[in-house]
C-alpha atoms as a PDB file:
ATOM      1  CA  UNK A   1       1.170  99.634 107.180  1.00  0.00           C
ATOM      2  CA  UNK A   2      -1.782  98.561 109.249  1.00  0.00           C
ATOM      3  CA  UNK A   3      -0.649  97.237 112.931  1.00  0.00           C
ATOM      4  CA  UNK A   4      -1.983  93.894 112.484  1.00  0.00           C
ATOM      5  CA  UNK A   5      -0.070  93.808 109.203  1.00  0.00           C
ATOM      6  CA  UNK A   6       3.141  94.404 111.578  1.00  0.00           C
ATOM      7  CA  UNK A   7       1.941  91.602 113.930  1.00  0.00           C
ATOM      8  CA  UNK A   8       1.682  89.205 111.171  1.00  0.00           C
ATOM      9  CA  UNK A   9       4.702  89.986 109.733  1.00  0.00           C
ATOM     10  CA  UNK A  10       7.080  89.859 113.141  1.00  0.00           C
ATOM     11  CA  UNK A  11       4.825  86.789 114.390  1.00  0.00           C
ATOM     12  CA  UNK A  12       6.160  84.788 111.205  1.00  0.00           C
ATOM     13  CA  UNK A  13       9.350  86.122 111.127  1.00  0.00           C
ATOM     14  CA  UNK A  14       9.874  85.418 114.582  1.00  0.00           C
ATOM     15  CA  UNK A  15       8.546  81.842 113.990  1.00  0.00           C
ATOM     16  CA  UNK A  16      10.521  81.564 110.721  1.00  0.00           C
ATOM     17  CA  UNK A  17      14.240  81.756 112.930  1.00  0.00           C
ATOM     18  CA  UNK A  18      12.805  79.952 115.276  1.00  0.00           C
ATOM     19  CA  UNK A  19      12.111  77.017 113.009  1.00  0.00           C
ATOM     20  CA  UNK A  20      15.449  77.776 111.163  1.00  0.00           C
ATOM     21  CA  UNK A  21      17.176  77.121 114.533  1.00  0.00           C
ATOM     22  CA  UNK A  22      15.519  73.923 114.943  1.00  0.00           C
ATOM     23  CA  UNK A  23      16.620  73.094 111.378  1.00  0.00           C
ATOM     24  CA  UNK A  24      20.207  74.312 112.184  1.00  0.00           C
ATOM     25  CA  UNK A  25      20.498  72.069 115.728  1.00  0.00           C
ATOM     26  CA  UNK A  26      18.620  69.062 113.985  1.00  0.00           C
ATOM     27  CA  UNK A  27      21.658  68.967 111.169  1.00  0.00           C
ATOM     28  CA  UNK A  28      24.120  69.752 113.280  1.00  0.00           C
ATOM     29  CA  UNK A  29      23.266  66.901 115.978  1.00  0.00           C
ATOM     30  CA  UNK A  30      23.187  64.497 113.131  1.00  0.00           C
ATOM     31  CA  UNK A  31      27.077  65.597 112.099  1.00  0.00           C
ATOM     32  CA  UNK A  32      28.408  66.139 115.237  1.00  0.00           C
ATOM     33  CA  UNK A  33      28.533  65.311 119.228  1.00  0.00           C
ATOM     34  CA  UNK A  34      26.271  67.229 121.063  1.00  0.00           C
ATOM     35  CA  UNK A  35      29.504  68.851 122.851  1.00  0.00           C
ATOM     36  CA  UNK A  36      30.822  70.398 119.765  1.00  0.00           C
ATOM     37  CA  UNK A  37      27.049  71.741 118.652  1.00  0.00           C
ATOM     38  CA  UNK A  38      26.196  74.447 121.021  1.00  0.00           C
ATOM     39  CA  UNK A  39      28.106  77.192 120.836  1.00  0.00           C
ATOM     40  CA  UNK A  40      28.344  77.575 116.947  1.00  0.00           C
ATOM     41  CA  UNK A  41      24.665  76.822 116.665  1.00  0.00           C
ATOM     42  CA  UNK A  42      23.902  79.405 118.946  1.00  0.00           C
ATOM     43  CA  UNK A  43      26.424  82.005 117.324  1.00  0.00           C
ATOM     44  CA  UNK A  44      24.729  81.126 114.156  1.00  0.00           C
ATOM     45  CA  UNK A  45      20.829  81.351 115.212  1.00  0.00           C
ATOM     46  CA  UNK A  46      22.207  84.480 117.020  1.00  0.00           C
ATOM     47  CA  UNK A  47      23.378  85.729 113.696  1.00  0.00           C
ATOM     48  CA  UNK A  48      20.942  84.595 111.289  1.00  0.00           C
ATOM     49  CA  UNK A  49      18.380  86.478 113.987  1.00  0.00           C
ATOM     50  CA  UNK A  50      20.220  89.675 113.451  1.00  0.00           C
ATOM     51  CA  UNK A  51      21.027  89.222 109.220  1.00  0.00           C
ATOM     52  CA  UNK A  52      17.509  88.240 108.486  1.00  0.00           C
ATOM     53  CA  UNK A  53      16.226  91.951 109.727  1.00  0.00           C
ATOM     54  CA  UNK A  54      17.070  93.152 106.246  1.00  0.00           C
ATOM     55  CA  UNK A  55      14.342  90.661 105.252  1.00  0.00           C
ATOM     56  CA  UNK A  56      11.929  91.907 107.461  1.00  0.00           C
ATOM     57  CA  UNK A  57      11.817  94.892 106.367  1.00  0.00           C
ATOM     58  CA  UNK A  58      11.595  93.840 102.695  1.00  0.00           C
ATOM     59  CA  UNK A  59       8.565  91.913 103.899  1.00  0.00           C
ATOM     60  CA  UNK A  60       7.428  95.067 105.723  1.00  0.00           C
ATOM     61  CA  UNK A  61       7.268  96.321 101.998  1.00  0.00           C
ATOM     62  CA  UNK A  62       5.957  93.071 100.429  1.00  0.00           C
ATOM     63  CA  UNK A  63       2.817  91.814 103.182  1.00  0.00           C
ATOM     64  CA  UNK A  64       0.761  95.224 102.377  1.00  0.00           C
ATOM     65  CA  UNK A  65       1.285  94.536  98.675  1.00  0.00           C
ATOM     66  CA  UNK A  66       0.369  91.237  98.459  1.00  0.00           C
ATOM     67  CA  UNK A  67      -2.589  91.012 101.554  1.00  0.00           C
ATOM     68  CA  UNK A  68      -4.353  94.158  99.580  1.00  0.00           C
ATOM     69  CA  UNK A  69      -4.001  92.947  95.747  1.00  0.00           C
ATOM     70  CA  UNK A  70      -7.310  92.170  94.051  1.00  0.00           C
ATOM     71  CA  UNK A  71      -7.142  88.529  93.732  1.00  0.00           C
ATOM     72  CA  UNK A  72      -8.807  85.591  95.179  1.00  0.00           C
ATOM     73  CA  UNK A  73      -7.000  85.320  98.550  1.00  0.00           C
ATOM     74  CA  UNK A  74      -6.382  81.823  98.478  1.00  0.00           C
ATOM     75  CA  UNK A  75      -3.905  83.207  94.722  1.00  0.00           C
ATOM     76  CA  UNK A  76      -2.823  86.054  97.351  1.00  0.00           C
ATOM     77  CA  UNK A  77      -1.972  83.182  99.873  1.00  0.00           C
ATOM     78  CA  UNK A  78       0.100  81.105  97.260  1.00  0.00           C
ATOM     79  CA  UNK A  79       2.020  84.661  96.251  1.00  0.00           C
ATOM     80  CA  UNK A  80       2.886  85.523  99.801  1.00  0.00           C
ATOM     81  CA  UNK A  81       4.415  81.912 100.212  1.00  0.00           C
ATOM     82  CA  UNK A  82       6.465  82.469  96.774  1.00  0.00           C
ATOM     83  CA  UNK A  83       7.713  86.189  98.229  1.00  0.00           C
ATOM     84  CA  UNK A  84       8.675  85.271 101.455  1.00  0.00           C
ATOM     85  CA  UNK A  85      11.309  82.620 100.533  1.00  0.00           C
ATOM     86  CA  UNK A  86      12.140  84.349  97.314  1.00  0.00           C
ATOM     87  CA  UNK A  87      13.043  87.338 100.018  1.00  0.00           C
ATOM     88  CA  UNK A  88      15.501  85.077 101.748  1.00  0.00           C
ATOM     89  CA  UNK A  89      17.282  84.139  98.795  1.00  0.00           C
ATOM     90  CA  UNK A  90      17.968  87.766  97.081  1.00  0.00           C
ATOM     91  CA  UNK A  91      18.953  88.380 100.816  1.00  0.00           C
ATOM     92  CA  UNK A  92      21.659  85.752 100.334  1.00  0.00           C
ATOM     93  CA  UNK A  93      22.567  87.008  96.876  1.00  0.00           C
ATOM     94  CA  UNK A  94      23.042  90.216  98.382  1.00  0.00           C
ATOM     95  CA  UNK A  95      25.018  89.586 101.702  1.00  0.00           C
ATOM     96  CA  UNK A  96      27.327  86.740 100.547  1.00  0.00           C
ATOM     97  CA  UNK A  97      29.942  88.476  98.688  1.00  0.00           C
ATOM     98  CA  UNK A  98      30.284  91.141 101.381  1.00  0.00           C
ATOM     99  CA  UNK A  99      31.568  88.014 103.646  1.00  0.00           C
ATOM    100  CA  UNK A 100      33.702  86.784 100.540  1.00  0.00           C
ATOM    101  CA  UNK A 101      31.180  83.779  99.979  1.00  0.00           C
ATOM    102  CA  UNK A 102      31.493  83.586  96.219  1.00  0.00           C
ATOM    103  CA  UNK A 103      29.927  81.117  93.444  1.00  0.00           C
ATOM    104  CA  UNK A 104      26.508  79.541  93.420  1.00  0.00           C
ATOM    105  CA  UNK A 105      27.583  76.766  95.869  1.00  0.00           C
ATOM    106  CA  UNK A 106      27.257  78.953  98.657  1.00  0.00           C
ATOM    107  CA  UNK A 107      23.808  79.771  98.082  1.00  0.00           C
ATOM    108  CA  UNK A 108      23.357  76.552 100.171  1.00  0.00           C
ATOM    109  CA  UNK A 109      23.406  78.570 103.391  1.00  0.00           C
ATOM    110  CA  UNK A 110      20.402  79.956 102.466  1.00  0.00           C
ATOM    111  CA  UNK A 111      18.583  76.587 101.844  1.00  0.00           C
ATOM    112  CA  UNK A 112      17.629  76.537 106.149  1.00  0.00           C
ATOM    113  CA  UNK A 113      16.490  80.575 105.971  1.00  0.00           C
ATOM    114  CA  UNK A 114      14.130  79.480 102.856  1.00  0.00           C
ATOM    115  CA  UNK A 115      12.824  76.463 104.359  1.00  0.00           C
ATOM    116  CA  UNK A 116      12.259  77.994 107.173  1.00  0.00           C
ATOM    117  CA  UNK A 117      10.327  81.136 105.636  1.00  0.00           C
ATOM    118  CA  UNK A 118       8.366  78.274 103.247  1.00  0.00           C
ATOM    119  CA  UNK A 119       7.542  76.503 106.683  1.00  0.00           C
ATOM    120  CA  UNK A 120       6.490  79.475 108.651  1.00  0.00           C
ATOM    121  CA  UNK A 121       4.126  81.068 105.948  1.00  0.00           C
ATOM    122  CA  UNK A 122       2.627  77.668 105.721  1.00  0.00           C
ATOM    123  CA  UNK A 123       2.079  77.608 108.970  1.00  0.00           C
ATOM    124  CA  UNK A 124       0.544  81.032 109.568  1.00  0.00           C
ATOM    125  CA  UNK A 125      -2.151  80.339 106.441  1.00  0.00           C
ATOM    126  CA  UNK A 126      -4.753  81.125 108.966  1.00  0.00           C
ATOM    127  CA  UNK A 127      -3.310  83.719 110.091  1.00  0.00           C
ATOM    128  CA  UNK A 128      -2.623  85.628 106.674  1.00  0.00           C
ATOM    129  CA  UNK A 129      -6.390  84.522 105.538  1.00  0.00           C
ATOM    130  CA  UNK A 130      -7.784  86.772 108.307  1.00  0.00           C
ATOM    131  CA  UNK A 131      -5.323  89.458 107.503  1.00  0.00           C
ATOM    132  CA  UNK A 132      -6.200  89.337 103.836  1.00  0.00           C
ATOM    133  CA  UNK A 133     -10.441  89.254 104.612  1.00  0.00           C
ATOM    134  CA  UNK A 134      -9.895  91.632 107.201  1.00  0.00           C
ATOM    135  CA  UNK A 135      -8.414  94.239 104.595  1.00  0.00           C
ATOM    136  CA  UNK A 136     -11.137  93.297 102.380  1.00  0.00           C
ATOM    137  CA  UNK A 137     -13.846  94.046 104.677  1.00  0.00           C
ATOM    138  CA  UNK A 138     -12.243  97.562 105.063  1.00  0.00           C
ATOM    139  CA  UNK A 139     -12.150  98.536 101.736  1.00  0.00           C
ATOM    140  CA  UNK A 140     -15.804  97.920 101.216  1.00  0.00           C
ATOM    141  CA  UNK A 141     -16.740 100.014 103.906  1.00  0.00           C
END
């Protein structure tokens, strides 16, 4: 993987638990006094920071994949915004019954780590556009 493929990658993943924090206080504030918030917000960003490295590297695998396929990069784009959240969600599929979170209704503690991974590709379209023309431009050379 191409060091401005890592960049990319930690630069939106970074910016995808930051936004997920955001999303996490924002709820939280609107349930509870501030008082109560705090410390299991922060325990939980704190937590979601460390369980969502097992989705970084799965995007580790996925950005290289999906910047370097032969199609128009706008399609590539679109794909890389359908992967990243998808990512999130096997993620929860995965870790939830290793806590004992059974049934389908718990998939809902996913819904902030996809929103936030939907968000934060969005955001970074520039971003990924140079990426993508920038691996272009080296394969014709």
């Amino acid at each position: 993987m191409k060091t401005s493929s890592v960049d990319h990658l930690a630069n939106t993943w970074l910016l995808a638990n930051l936004i997920q924090a955001v999303l996490l206080v924002a709820y939280a504030m609107a349930q509870l006094p501030m008082s109560y918030v705090l410390f299991p917000v922060i325990l939980f960003c704190l937590a979601g920071l460390v369980f969502s490295i097992p989705a970084f590297v799965a995007g580790y695998f996925c950005l290289d994949l999906v910047a370097d396929a032969h199609l128009p990069l706008n399609t590539r784009f679109l794909v890389w915004l359908i992967v990243c959240p998808t990512i999130v969600l096997v993620e929860g599929i995965i870790c939830f019954p290793v806590f004992h979170i059974e049934g389908l209704s718990s998939l809902i503690f996913c819904a902030p780590g996809i929103a936030a991974a939907f968000l934060a590709v969005l955001f970074r379209y520039k971003a990924f556009i140079m990426l993508a023309s920038r691996n272009e431009r080296k394969e014709i050379t």
